[in-house]
N, C-alpha and C. Protein backbone atom coordinates (compact mmCIF):
# COMPACT_ATOMS: atom_id res chain seq x y z
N UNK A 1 138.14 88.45 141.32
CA UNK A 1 136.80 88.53 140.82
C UNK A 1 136.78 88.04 139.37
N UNK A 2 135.79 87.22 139.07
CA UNK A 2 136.00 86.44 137.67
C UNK A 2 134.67 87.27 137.24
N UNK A 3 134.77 87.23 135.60
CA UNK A 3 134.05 88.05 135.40
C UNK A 3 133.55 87.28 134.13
N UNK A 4 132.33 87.06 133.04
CA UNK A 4 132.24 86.42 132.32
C UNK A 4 131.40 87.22 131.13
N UNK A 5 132.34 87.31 129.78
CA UNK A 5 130.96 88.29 128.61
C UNK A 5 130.40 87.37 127.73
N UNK A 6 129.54 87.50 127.27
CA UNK A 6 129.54 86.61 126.19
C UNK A 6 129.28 87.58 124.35
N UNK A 7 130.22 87.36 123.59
CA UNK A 7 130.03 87.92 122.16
C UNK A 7 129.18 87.09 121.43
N UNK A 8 128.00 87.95 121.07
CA UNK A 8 126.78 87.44 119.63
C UNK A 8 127.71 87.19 118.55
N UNK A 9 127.91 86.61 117.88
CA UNK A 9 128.59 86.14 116.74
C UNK A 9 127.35 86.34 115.53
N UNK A 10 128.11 87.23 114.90
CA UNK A 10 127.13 87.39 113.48
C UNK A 10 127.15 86.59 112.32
N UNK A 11 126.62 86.49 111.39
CA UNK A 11 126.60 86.15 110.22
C UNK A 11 127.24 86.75 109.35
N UNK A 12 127.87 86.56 108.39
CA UNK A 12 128.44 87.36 107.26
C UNK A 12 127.87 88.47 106.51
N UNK A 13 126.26 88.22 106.24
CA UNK A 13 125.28 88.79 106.22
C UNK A 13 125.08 89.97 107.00
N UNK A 14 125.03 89.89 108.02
CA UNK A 14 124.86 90.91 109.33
C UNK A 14 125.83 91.68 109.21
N UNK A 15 127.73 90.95 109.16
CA UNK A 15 128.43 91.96 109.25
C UNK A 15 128.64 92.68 108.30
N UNK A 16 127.90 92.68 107.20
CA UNK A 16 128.79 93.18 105.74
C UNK A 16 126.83 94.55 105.98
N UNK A 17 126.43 94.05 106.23
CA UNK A 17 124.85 95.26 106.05
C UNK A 17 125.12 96.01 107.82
N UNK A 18 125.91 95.59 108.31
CA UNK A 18 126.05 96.62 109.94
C UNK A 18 127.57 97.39 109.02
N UNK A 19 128.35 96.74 108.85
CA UNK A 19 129.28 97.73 107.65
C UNK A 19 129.21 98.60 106.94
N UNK A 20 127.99 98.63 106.26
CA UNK A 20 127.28 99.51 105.17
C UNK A 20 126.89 100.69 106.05
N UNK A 21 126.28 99.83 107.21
CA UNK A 21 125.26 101.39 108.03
C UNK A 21 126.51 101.83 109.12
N UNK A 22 127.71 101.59 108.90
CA UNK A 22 129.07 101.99 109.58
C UNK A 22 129.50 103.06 109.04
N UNK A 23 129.72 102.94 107.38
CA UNK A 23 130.00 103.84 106.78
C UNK A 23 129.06 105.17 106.40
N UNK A 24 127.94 104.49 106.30
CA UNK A 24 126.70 105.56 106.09
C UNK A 24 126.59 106.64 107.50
N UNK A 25 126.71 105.89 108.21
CA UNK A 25 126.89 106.85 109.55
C UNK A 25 127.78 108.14 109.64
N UNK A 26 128.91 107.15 109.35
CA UNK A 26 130.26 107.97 109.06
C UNK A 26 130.44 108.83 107.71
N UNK A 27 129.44 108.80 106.75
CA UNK A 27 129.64 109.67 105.84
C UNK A 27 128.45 110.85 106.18
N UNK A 28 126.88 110.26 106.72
CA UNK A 28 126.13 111.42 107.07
C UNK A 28 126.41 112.39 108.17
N UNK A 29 127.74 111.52 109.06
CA UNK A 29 128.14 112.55 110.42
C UNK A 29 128.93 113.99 109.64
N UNK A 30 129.87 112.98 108.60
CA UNK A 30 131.18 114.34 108.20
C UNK A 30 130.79 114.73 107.15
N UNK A 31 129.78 115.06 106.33
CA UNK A 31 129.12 115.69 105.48
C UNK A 31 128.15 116.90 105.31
N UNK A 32 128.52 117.89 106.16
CA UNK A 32 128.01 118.78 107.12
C UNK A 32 126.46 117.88 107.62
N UNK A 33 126.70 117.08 108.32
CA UNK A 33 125.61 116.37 108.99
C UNK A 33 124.28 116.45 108.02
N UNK A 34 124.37 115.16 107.58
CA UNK A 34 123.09 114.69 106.81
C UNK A 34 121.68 114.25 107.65
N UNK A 35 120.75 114.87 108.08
CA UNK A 35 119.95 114.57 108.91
C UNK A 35 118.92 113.50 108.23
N UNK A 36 118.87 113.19 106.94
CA UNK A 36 117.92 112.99 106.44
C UNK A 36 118.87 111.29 106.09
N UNK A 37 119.35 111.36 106.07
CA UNK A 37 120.69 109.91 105.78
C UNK A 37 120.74 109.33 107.27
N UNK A 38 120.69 110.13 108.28
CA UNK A 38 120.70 109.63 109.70
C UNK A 38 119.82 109.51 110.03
N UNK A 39 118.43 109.55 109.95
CA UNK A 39 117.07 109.02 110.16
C UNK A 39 116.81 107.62 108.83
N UNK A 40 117.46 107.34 108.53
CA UNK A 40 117.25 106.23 107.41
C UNK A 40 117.70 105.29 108.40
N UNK A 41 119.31 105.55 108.88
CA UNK A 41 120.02 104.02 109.16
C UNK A 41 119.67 103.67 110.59
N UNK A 42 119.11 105.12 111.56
CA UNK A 42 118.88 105.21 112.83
C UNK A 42 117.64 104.33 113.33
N UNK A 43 117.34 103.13 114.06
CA UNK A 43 116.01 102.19 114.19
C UNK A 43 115.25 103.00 115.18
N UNK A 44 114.17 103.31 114.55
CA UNK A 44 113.22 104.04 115.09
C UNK A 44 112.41 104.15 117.34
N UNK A 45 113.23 102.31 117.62
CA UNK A 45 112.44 102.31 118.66
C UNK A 45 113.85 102.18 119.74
N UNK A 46 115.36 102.55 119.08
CA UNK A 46 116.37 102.51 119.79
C UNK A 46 116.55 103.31 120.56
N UNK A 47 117.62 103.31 121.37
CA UNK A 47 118.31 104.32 122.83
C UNK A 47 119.33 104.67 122.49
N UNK A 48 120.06 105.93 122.48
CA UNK A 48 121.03 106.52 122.02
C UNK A 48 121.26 107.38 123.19
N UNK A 49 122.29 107.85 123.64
CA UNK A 49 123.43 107.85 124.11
C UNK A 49 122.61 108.17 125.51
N UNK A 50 122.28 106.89 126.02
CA UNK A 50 121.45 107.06 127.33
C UNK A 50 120.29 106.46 127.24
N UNK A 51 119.30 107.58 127.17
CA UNK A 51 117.90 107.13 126.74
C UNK A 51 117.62 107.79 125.88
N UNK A 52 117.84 108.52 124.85
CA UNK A 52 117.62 109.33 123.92
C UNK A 52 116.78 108.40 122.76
N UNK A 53 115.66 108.92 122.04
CA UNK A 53 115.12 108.46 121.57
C UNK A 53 115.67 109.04 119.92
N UNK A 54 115.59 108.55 118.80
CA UNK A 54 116.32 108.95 117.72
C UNK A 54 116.14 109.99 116.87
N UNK A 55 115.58 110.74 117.40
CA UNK A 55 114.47 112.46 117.26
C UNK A 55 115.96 112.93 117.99
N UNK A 56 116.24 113.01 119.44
CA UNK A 56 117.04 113.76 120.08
C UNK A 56 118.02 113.68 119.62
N UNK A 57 118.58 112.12 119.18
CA UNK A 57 119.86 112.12 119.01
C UNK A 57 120.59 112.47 118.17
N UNK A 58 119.57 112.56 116.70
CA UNK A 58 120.04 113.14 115.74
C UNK A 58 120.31 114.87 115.50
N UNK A 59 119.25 115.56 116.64
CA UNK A 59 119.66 116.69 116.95
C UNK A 59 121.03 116.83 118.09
N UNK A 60 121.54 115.73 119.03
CA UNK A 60 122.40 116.43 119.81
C UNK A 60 123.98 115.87 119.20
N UNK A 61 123.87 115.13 117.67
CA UNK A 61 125.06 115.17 116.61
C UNK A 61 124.90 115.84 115.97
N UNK A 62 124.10 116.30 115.35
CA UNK A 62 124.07 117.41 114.53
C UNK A 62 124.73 118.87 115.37
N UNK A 63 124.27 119.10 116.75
CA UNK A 63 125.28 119.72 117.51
C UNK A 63 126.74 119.70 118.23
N UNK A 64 126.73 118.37 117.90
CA UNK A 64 128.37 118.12 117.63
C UNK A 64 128.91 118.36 117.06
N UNK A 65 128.53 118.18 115.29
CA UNK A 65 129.16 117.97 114.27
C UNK A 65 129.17 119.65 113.85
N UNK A 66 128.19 120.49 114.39
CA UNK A 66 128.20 121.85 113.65
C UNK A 66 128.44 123.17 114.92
N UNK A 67 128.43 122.64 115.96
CA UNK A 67 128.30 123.59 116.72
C UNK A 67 129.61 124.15 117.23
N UNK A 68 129.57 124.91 118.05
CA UNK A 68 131.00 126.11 118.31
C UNK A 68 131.72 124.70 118.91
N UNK A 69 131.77 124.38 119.91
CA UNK A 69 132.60 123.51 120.40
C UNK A 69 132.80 121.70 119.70
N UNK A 70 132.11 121.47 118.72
CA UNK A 70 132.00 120.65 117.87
C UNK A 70 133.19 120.47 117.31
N UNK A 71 132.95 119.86 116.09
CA UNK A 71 134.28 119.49 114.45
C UNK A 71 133.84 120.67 113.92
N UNK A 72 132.79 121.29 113.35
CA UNK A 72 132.81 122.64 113.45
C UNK A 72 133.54 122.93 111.56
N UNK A 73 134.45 123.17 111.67
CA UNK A 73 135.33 123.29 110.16
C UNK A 73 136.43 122.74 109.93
N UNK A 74 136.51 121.62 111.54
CA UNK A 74 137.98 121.16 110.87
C UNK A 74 137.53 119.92 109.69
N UNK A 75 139.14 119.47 109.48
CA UNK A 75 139.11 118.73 108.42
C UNK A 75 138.98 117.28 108.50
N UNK A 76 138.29 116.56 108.52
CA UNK A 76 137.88 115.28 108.63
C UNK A 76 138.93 114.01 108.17
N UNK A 77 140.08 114.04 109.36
CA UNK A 77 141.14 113.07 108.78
C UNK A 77 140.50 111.15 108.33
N UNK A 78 140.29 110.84 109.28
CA UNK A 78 140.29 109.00 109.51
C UNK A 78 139.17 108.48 110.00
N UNK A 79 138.78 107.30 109.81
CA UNK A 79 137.88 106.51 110.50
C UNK A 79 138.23 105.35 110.99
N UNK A 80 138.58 104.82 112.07
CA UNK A 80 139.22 103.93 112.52
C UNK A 80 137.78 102.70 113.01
N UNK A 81 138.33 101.45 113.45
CA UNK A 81 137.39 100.84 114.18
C UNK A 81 137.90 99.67 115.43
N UNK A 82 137.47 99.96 116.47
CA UNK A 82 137.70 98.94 117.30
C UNK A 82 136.38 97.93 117.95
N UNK A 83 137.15 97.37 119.36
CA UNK A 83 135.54 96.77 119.44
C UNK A 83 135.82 97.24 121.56
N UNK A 84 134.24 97.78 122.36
CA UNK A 84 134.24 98.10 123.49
C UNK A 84 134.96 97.01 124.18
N UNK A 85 135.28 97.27 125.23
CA UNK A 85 135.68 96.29 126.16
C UNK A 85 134.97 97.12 127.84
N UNK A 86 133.92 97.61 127.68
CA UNK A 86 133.62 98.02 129.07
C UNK A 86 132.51 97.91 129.51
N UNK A 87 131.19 97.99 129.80
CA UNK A 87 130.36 97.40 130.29
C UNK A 87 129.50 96.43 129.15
N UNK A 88 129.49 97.06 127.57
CA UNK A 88 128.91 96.28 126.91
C UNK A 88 130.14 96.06 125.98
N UNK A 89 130.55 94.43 126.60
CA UNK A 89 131.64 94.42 125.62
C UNK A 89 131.39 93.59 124.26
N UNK A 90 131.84 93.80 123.10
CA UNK A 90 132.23 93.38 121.92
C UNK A 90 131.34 94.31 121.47
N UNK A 91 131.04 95.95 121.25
CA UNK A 91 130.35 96.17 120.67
C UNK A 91 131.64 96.84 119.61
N UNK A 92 131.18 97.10 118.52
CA UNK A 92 132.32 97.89 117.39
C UNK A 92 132.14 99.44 117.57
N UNK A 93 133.19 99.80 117.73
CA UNK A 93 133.69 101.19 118.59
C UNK A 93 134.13 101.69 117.08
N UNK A 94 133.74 103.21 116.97
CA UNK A 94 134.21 103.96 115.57
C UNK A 94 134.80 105.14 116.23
N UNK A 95 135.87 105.57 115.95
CA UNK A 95 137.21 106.65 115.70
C UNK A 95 136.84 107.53 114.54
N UNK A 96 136.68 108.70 115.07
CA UNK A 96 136.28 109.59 114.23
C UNK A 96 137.75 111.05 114.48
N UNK A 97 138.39 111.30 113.21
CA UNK A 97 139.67 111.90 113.39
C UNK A 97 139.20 113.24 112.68
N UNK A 98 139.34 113.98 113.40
CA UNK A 98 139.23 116.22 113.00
C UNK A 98 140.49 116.48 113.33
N UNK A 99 140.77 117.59 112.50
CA UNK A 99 141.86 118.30 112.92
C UNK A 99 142.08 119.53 111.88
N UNK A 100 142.80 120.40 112.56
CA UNK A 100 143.10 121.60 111.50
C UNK A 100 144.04 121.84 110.66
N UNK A 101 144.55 120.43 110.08
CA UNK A 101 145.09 120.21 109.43
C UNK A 101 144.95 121.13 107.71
N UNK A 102 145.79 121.60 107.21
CA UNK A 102 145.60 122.17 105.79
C UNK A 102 146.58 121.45 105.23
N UNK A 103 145.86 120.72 104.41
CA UNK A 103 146.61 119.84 103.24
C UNK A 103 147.77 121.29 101.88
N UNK A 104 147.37 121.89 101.94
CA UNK A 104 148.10 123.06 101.07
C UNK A 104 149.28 123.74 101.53
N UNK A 105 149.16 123.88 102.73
CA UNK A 105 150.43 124.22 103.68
C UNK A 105 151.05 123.47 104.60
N UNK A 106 150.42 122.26 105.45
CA UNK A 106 151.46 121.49 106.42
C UNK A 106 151.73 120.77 105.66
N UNK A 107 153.00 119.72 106.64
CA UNK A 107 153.44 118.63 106.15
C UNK A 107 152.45 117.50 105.89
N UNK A 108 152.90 116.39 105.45
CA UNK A 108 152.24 115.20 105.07
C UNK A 108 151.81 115.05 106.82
N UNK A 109 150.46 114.71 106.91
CA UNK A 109 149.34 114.55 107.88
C UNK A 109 149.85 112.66 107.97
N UNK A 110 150.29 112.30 109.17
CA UNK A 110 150.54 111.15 109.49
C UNK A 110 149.30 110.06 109.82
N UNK A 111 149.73 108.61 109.84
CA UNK A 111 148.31 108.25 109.72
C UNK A 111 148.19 107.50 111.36
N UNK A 112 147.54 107.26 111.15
CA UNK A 112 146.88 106.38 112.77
C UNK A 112 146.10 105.60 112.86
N UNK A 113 146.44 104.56 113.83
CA UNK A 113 145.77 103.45 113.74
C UNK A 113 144.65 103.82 115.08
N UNK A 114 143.54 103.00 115.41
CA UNK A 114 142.85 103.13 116.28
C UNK A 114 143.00 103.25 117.75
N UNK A 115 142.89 104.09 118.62
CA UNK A 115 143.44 104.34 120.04
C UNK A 115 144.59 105.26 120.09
N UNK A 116 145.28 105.62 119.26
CA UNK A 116 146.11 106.80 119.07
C UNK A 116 145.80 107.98 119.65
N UNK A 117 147.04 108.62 120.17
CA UNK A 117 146.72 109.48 120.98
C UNK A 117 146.53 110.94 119.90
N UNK A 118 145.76 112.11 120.38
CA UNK A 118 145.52 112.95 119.48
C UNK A 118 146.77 113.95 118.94
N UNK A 119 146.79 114.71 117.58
CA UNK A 119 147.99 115.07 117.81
C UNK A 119 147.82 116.58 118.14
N UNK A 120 148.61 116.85 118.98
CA UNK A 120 148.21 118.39 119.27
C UNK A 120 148.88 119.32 117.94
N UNK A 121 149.60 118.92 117.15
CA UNK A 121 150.47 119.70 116.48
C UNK A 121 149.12 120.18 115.23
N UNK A 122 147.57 119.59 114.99
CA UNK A 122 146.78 119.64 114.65
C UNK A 122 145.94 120.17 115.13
N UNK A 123 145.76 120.24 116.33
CA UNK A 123 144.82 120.00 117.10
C UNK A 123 143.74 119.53 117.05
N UNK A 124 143.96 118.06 116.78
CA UNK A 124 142.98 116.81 116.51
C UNK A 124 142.08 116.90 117.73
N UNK A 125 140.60 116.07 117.01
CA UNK A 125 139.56 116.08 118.18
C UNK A 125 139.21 114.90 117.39
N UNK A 126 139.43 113.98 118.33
CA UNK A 126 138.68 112.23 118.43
C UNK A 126 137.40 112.36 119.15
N UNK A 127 136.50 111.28 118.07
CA UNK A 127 134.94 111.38 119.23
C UNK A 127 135.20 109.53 118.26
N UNK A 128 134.10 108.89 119.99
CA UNK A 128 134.01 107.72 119.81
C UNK A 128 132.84 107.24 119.74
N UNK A 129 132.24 106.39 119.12
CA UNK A 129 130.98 106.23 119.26
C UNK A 129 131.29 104.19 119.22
N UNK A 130 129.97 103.72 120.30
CA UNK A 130 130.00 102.59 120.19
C UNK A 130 128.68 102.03 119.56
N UNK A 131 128.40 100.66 119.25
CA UNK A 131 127.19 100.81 118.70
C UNK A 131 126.71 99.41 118.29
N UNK A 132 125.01 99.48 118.31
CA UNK A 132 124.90 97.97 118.16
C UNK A 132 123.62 98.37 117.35
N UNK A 133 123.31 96.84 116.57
CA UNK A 133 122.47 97.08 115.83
C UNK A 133 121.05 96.09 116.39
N UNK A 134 120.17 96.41 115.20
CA UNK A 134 118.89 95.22 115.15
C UNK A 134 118.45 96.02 113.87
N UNK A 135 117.58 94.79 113.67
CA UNK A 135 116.77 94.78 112.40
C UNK A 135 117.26 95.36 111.04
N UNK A 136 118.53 95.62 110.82
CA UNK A 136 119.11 96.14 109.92
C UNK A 136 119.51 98.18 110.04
N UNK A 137 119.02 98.08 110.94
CA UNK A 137 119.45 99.67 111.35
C UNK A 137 120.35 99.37 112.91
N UNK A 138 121.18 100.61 112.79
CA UNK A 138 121.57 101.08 113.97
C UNK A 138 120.95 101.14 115.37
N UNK A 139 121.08 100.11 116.24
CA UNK A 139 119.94 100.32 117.15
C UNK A 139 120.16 101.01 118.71
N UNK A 140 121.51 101.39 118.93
CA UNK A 140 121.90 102.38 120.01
C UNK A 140 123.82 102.92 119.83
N UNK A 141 123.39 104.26 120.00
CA UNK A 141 124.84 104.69 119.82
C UNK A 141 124.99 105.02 121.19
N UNK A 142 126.61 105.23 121.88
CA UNK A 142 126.73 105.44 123.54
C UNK A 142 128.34 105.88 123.36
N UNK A 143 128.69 106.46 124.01
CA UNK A 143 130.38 106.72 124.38
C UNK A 143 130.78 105.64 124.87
N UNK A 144 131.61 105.11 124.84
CA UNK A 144 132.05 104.05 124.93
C UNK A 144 133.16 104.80 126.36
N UNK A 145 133.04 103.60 127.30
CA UNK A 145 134.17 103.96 128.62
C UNK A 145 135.59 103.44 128.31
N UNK A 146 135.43 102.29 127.99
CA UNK A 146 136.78 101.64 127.59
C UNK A 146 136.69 100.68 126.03
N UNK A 147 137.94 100.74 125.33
CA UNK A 147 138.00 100.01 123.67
C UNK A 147 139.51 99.47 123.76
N UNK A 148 139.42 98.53 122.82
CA UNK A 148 140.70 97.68 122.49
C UNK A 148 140.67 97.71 120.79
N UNK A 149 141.88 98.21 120.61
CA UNK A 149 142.01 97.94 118.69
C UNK A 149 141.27 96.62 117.76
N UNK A 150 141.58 95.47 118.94
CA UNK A 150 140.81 93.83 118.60
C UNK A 150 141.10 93.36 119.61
N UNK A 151 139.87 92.10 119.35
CA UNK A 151 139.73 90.81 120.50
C UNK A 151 141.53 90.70 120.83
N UNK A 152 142.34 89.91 119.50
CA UNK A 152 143.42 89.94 119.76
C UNK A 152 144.43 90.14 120.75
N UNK A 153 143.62 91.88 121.27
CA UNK A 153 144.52 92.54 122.92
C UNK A 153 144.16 92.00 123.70
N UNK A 154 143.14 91.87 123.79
CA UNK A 154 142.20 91.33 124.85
C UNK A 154 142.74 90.06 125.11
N UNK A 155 142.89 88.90 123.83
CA UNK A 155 143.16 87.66 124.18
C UNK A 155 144.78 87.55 124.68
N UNK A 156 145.50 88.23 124.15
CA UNK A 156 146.57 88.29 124.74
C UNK A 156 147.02 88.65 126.11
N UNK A 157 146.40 89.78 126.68
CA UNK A 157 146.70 89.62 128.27
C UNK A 157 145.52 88.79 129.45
N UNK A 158 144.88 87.95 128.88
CA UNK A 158 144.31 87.07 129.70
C UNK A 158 144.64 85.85 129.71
C-alpha cells in the first residue's frame, strides 16, 4: 500500500512567530496554568483535541496541569520537540517532561532527548501535544498517535 503526505513548507517568518507561540504555550501550561496567556495564543475559531472549541480546551488543560491526576506539583523538567508522523503528518509534536524530581536531594536529573522513555526512578509523566497553526495563533492542539524526533528518521527508513 503506497501511501502519499504532503508537508506545507513555511516561511521563516511563520516558523520563528509559530516558535514564539511554542514557547508561550509551554510557559502558560507550566506556570501554574496561565489562562489568560492561553486565550491570547489560542485562535478563536480552532478545534482542539477533537472538536473542542477554545473555551473547553483551555479548561480541560488547566485540568491537566492542576488536577489530582495531572503534573499537579511535580517539577517541570524539559521541553522537547518533534514532528507527527500519524494521520496528520509533519505537524510539530511538543514533549512536555514532570517528574518528582528534587533538585536539593537527588542526583544530577539526566537529560533527554525527544521520544525517551519515562524515567520511573522520578516518576516522570510525559504529555504530548501536536499542533498546527493559522493566522498567527495556535489553531488546533490533538494527542498525537505516532512522532519521530525529525524528518531525518523518517527519511532514513524509506
Amino acid at each position: 500500500m503506497k501511501t502519499t503526505a504532503f508537508i506545507h513548507k513555511v516561511t521563516n517568518e511563520e516558523r520563528q512567530a509559530n516558535e514564539k507561540l511554542l514557547t508561550k504555550f509551554s510557559d502558560a501550561f507550566n506556570s501554574a496554568f496561565n489562562e489568560a496567556a492561553m486565550e491570547k495564543i489560542l485562535h478563536p475559531n480552532g478545534r482542539f483535541f477533537g472538536n473542542m472549541n477554545y473555551i473547553r480546551a483551555i479548561s480541560a488543560m488547566r485540568k491537566k496541569a492542576t488536577g489530582k491526576n495531572g503534573i499537579g506539583d511535580r517539577f517541570f523538567k524539559d521541553t522537547n520537540y518533534g514532528i507527527a508522523t500519524d494521520h496528520k503528518i509533519g505537524e510539530v509534536v511538543m514533549e512536555l517532561r514532570f517528574s518528582d524530581f528534587d533538585p536539593f536531594i537527588d542526583e544530577d536529573y539526566p537529560s533527554y532527548t525527544f521520544g525517551d522513555c519515562s524515567d520511573y526512578r522520578f516518576d516522570e509523566l510525559i504529555i504530548y501535544f501536536a499542533f498546527s497553526f493559522k493566522d498567527g495563533k495556535i489553531y488546533s492542539i490533538r494527542i498525537p498517535r505516532s512522532f519521530e524526533k525529525s524528518i531525518a528518521w523518517i527519511a532514513a527508513r524509506n
